[in-house]
N, C-alpha and C. Protein backbone atom coordinates (compact mmCIF):
# COMPACT_ATOMS: atom_id res chain seq x y z
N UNK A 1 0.85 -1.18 0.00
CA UNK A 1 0.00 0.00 0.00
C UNK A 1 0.90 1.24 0.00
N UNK A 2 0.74 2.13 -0.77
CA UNK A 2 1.15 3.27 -1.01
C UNK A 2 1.15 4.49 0.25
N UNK A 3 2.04 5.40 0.51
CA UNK A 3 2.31 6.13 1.53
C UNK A 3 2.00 7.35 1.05
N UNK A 4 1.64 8.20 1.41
CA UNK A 4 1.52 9.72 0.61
C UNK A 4 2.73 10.41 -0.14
N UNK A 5 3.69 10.28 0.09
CA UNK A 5 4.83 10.75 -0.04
C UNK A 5 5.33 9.66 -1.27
N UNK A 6 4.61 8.30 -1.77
CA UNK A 6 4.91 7.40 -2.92
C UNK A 6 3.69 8.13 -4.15
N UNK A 7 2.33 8.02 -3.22
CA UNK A 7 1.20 8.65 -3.99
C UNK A 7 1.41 9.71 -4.93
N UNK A 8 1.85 11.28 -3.55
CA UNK A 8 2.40 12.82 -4.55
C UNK A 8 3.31 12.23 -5.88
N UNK A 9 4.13 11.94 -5.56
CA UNK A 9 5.64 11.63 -6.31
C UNK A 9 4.99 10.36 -7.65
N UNK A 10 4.03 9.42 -7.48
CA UNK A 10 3.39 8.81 -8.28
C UNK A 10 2.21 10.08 -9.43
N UNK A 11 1.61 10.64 -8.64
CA UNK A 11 0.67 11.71 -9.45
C UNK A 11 1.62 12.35 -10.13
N UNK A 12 2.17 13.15 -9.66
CA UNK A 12 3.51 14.07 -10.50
C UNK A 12 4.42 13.47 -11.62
N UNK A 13 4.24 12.19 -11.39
CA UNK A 13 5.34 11.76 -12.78
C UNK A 13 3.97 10.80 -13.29
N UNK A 14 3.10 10.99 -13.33
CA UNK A 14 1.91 10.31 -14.37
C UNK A 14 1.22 10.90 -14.74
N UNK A 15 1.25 12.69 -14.72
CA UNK A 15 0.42 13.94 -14.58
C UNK A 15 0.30 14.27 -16.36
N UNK A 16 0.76 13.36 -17.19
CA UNK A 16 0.89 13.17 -18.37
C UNK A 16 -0.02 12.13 -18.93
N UNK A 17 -0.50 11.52 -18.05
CA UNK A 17 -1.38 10.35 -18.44
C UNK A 17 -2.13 10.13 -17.47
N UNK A 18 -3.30 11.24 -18.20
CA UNK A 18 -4.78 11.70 -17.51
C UNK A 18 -5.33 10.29 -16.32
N UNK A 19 -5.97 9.33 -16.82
CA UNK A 19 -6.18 7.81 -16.60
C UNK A 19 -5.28 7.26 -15.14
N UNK A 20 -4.05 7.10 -15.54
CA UNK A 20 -2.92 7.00 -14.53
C UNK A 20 -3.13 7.86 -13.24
N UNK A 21 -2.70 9.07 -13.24
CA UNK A 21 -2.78 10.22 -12.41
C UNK A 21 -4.34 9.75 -11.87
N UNK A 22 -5.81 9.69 -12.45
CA UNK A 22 -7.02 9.69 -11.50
C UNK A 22 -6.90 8.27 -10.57
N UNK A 23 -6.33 7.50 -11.04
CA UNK A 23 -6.53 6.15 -10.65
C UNK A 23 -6.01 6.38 -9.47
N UNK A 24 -4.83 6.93 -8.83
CA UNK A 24 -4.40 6.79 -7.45
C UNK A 24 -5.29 7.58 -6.56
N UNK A 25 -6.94 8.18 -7.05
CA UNK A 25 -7.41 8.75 -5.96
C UNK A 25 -8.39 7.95 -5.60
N UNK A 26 -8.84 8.24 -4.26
CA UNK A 26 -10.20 7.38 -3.87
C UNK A 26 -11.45 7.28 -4.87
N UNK A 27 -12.28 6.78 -4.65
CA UNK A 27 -13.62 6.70 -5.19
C UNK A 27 -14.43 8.02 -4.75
N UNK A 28 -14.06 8.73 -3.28
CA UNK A 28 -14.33 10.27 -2.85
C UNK A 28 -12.86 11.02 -3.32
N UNK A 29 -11.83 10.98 -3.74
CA UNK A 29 -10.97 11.31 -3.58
C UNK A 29 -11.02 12.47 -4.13
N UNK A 30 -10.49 13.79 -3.30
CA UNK A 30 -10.67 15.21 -4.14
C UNK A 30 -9.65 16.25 -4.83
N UNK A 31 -9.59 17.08 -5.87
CA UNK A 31 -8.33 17.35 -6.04
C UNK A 31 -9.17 18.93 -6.28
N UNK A 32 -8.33 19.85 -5.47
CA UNK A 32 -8.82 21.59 -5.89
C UNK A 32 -7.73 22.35 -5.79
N UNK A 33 -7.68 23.12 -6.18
CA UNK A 33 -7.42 24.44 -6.81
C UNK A 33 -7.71 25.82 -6.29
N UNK A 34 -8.14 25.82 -4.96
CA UNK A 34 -8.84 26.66 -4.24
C UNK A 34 -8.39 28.71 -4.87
N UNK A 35 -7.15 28.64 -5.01
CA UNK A 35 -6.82 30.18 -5.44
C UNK A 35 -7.32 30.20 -6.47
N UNK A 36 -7.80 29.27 -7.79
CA UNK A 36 -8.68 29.31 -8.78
C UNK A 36 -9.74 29.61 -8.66
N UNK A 37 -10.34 29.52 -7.57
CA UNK A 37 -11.84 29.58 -6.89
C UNK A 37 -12.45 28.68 -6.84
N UNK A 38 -13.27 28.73 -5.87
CA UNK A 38 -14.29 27.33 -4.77
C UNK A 38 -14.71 26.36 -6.28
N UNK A 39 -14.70 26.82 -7.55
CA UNK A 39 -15.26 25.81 -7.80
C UNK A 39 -14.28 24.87 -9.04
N UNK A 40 -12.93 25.41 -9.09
CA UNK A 40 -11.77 24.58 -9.42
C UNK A 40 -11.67 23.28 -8.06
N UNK A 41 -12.25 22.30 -8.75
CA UNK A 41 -12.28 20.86 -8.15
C UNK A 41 -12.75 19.92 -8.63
N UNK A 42 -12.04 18.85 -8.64
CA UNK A 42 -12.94 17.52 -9.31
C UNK A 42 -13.11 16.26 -8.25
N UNK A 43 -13.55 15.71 -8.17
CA UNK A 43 -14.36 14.54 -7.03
C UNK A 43 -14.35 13.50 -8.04
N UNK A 44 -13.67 12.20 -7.62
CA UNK A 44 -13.42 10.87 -7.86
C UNK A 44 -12.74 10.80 -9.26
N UNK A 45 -12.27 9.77 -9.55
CA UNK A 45 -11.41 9.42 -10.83
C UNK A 45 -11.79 9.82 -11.89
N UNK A 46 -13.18 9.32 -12.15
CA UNK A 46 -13.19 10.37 -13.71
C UNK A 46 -13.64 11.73 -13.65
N UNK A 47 -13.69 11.97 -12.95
CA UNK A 47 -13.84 13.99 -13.03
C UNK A 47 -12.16 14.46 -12.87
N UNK A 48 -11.37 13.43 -12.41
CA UNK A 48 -10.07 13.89 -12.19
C UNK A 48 -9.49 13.36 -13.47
N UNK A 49 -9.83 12.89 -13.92
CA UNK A 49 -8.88 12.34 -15.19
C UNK A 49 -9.61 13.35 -16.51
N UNK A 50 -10.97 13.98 -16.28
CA UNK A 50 -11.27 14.25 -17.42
C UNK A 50 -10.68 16.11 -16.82
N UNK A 51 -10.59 16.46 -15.68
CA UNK A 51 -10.16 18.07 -15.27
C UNK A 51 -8.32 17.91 -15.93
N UNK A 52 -7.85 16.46 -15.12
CA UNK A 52 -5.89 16.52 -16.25
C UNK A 52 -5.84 16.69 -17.61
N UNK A 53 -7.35 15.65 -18.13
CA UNK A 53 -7.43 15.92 -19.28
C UNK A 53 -7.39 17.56 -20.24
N UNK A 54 -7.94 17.78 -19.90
CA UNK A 54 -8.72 19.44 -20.32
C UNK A 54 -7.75 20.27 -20.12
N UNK A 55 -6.80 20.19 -19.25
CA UNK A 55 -5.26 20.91 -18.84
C UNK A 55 -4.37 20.63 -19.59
N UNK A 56 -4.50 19.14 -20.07
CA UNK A 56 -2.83 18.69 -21.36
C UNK A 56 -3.65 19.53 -22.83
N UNK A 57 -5.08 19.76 -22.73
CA UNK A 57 -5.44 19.96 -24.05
C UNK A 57 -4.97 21.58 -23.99
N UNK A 58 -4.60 22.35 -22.75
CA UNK A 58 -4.11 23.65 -23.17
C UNK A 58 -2.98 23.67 -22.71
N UNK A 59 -2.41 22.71 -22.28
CA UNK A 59 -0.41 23.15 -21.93
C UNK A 59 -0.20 21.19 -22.37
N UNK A 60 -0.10 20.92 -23.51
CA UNK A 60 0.83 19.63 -23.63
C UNK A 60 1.55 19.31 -23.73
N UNK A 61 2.47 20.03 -23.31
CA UNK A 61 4.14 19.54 -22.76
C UNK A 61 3.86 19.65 -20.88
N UNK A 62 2.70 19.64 -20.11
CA UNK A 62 2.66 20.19 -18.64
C UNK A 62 3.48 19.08 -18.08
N UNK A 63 4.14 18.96 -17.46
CA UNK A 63 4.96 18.08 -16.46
C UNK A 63 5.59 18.61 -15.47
N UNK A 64 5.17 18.06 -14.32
CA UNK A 64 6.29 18.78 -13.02
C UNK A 64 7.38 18.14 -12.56
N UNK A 65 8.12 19.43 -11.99
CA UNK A 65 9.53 18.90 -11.52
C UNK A 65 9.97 19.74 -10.44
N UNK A 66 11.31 19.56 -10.01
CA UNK A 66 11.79 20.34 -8.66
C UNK A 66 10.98 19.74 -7.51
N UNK A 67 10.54 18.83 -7.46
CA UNK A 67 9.80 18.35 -6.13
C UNK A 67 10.27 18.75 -4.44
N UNK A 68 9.98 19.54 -4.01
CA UNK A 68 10.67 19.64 -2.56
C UNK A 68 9.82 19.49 -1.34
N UNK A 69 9.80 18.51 -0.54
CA UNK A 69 8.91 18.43 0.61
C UNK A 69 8.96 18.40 1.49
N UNK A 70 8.62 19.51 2.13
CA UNK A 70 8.48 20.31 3.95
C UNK A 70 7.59 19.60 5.05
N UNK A 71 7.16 18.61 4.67
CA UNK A 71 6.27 17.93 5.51
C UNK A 71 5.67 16.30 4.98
N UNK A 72 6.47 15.34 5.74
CA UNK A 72 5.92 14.20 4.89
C UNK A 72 5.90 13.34 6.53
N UNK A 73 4.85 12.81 6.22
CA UNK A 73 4.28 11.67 7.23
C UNK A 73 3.89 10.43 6.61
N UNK A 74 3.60 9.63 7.13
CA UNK A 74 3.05 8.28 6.59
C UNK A 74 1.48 8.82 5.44
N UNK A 75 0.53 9.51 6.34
CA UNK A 75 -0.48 9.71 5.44
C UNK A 75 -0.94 11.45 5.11
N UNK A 76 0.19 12.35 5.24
CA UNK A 76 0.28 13.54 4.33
C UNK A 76 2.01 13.74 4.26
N UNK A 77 1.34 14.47 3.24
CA UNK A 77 2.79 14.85 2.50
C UNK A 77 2.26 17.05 2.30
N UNK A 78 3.13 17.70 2.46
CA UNK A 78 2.99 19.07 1.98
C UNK A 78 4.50 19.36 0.87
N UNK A 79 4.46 20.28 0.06
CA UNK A 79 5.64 20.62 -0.48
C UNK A 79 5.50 21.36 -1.99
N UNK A 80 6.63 21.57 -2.45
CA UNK A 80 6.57 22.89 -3.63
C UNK A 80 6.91 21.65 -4.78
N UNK A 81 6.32 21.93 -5.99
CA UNK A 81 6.86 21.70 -7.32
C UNK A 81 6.31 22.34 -8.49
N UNK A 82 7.81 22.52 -9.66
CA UNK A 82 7.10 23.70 -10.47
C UNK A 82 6.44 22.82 -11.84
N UNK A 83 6.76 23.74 -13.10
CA UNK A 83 6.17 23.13 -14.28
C UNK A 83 6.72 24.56 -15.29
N UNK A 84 7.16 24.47 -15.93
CA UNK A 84 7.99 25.27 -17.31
C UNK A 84 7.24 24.41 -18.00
N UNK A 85 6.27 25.74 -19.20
CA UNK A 85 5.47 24.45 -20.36
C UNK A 85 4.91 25.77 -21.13
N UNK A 86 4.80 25.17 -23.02
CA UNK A 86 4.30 26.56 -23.62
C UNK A 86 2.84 26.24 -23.75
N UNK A 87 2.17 27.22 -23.89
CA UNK A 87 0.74 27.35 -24.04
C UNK A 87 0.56 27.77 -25.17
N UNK A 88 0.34 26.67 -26.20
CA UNK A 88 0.04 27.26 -27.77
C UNK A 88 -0.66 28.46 -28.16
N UNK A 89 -1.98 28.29 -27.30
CA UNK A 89 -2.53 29.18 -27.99
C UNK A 89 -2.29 30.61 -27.85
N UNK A 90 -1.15 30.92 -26.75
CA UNK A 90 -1.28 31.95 -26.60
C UNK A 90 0.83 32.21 -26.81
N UNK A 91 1.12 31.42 -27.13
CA UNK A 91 2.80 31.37 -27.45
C UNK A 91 3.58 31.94 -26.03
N UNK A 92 3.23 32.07 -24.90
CA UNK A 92 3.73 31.71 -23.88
C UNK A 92 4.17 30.96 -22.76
N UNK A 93 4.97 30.99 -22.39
CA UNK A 93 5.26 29.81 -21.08
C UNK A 93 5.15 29.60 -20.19
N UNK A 94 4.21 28.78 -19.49
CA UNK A 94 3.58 29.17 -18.17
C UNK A 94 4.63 28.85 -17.53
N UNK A 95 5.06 29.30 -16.15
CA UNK A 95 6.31 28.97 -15.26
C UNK A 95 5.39 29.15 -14.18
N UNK A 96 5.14 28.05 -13.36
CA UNK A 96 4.65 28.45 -12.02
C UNK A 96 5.32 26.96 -11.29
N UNK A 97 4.98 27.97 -10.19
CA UNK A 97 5.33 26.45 -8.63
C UNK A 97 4.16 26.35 -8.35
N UNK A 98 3.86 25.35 -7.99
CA UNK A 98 2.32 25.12 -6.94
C UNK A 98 3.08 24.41 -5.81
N UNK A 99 1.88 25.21 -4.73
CA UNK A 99 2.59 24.07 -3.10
C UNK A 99 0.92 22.85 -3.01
N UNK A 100 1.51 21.70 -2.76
CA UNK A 100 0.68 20.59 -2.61
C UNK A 100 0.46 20.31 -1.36
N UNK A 101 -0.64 20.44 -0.90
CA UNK A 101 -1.06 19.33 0.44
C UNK A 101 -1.78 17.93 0.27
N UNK A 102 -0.80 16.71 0.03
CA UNK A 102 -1.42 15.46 -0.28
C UNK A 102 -2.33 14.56 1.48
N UNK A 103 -3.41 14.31 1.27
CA UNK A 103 -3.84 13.23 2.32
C UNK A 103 -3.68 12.25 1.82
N UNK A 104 -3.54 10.94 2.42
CA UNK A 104 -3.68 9.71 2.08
C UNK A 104 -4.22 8.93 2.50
N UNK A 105 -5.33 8.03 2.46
CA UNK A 105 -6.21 6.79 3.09
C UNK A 105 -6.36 5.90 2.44
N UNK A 106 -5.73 4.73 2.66
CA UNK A 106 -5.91 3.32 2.60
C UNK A 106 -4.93 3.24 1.16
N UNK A 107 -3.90 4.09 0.96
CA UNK A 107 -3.31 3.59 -0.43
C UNK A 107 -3.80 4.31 -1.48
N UNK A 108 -4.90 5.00 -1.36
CA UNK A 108 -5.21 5.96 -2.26
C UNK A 108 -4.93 7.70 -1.65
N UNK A 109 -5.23 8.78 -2.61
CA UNK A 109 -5.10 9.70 -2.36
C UNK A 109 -6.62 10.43 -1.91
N UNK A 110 -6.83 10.96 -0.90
CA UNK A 110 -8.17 11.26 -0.19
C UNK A 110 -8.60 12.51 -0.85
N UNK A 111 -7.34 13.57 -0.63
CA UNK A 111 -7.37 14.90 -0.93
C UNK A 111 -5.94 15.45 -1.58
N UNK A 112 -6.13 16.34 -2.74
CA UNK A 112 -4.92 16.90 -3.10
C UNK A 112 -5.48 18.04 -3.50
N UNK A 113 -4.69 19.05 -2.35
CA UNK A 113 -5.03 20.67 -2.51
C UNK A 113 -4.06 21.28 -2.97
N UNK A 114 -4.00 21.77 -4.01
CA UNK A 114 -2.69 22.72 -4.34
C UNK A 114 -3.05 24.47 -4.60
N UNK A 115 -2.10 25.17 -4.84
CA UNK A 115 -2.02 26.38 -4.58
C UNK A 115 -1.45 27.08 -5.46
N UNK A 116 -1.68 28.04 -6.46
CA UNK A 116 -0.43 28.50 -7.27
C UNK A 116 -0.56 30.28 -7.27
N UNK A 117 0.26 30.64 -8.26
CA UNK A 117 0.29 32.18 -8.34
C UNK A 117 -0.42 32.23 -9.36
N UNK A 118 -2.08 32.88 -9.47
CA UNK A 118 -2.53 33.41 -10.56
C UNK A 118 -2.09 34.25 -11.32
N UNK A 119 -1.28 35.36 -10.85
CA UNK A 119 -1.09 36.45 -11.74
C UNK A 119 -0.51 35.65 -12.77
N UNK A 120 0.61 34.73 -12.45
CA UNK A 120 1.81 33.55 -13.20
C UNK A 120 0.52 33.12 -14.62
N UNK A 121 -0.14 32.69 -14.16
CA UNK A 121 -1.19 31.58 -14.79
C UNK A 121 -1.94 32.64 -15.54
N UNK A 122 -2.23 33.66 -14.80
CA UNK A 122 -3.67 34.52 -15.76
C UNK A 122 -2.58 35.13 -17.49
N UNK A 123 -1.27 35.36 -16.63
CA UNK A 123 -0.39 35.96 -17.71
C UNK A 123 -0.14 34.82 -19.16
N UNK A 124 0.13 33.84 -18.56
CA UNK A 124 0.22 32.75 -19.60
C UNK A 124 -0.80 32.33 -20.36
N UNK A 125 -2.04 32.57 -19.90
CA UNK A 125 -3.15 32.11 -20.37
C UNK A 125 -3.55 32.89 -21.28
N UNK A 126 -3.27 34.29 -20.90
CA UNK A 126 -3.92 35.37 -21.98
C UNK A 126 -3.10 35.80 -22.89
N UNK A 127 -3.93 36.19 -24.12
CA UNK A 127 -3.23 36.89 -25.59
C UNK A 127 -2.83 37.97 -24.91
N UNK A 128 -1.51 38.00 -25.89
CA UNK A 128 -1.56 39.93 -25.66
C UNK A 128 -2.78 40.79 -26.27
């Protein structure tokens, strides 16, 4: 059974393969976005595989890296990792860190809250 700190580090290098990435969450398992606003969130595997989805369809090179973690226990993990990736449609590169708070229950992932810099994200997203 998987530890939170195998889970994060499992999501992050499968965050390329929508399917993969939902599968390690519960059947409740939740993933938000809260600085996006209350209603950046998806609940159970396929709302999470189809929200990764919808994200590779506007950054498909997205992959994270720099993993650093300030807090790891058997069943949470907290910590920073970034993502350098171009956004076609708008010929910029998003560069952001997000900080992660992973829960973990029973081998799956319960909750994954992350955090990023909008201004980072609103800039990349938009045309000039």
């Amino acid at each position: 059974m998987k530890n939170a700190n195998q889970l994060l580090h499992a999501y992050l290098a499968n965050i390329q393969t929508p399917a993969a990435a939902a599968a390690l969450f519960a059947e409740d398992g939740l993933l938000e976005l809260p600085s996006l606003g209350p209603q950046v969130r998806a609940v159970g595997p396929a709302a999470i595989e189809s929200f990764i989805g919808g994200l590779l369809k506007k950054v498909p090179d997205f992959r994270f890296k720099d993993v650093q973690l300030f807090i790891d226990t058997e069943d949470k993990v907290f910590g920073e990792y970034s993502v350098e990736a171009l956004v076609p449609s708008t010929g910029k590169v998003y560069k952001q860190t997000y900080a992660g708070m992973l829960v973990a229950e029973n081998g799956k992932i319960k909750h994954l809250r992350e955090a990023l810099d909008t201004l980072a994200a609103a800039k990349a997203f938009t045309p000039d």
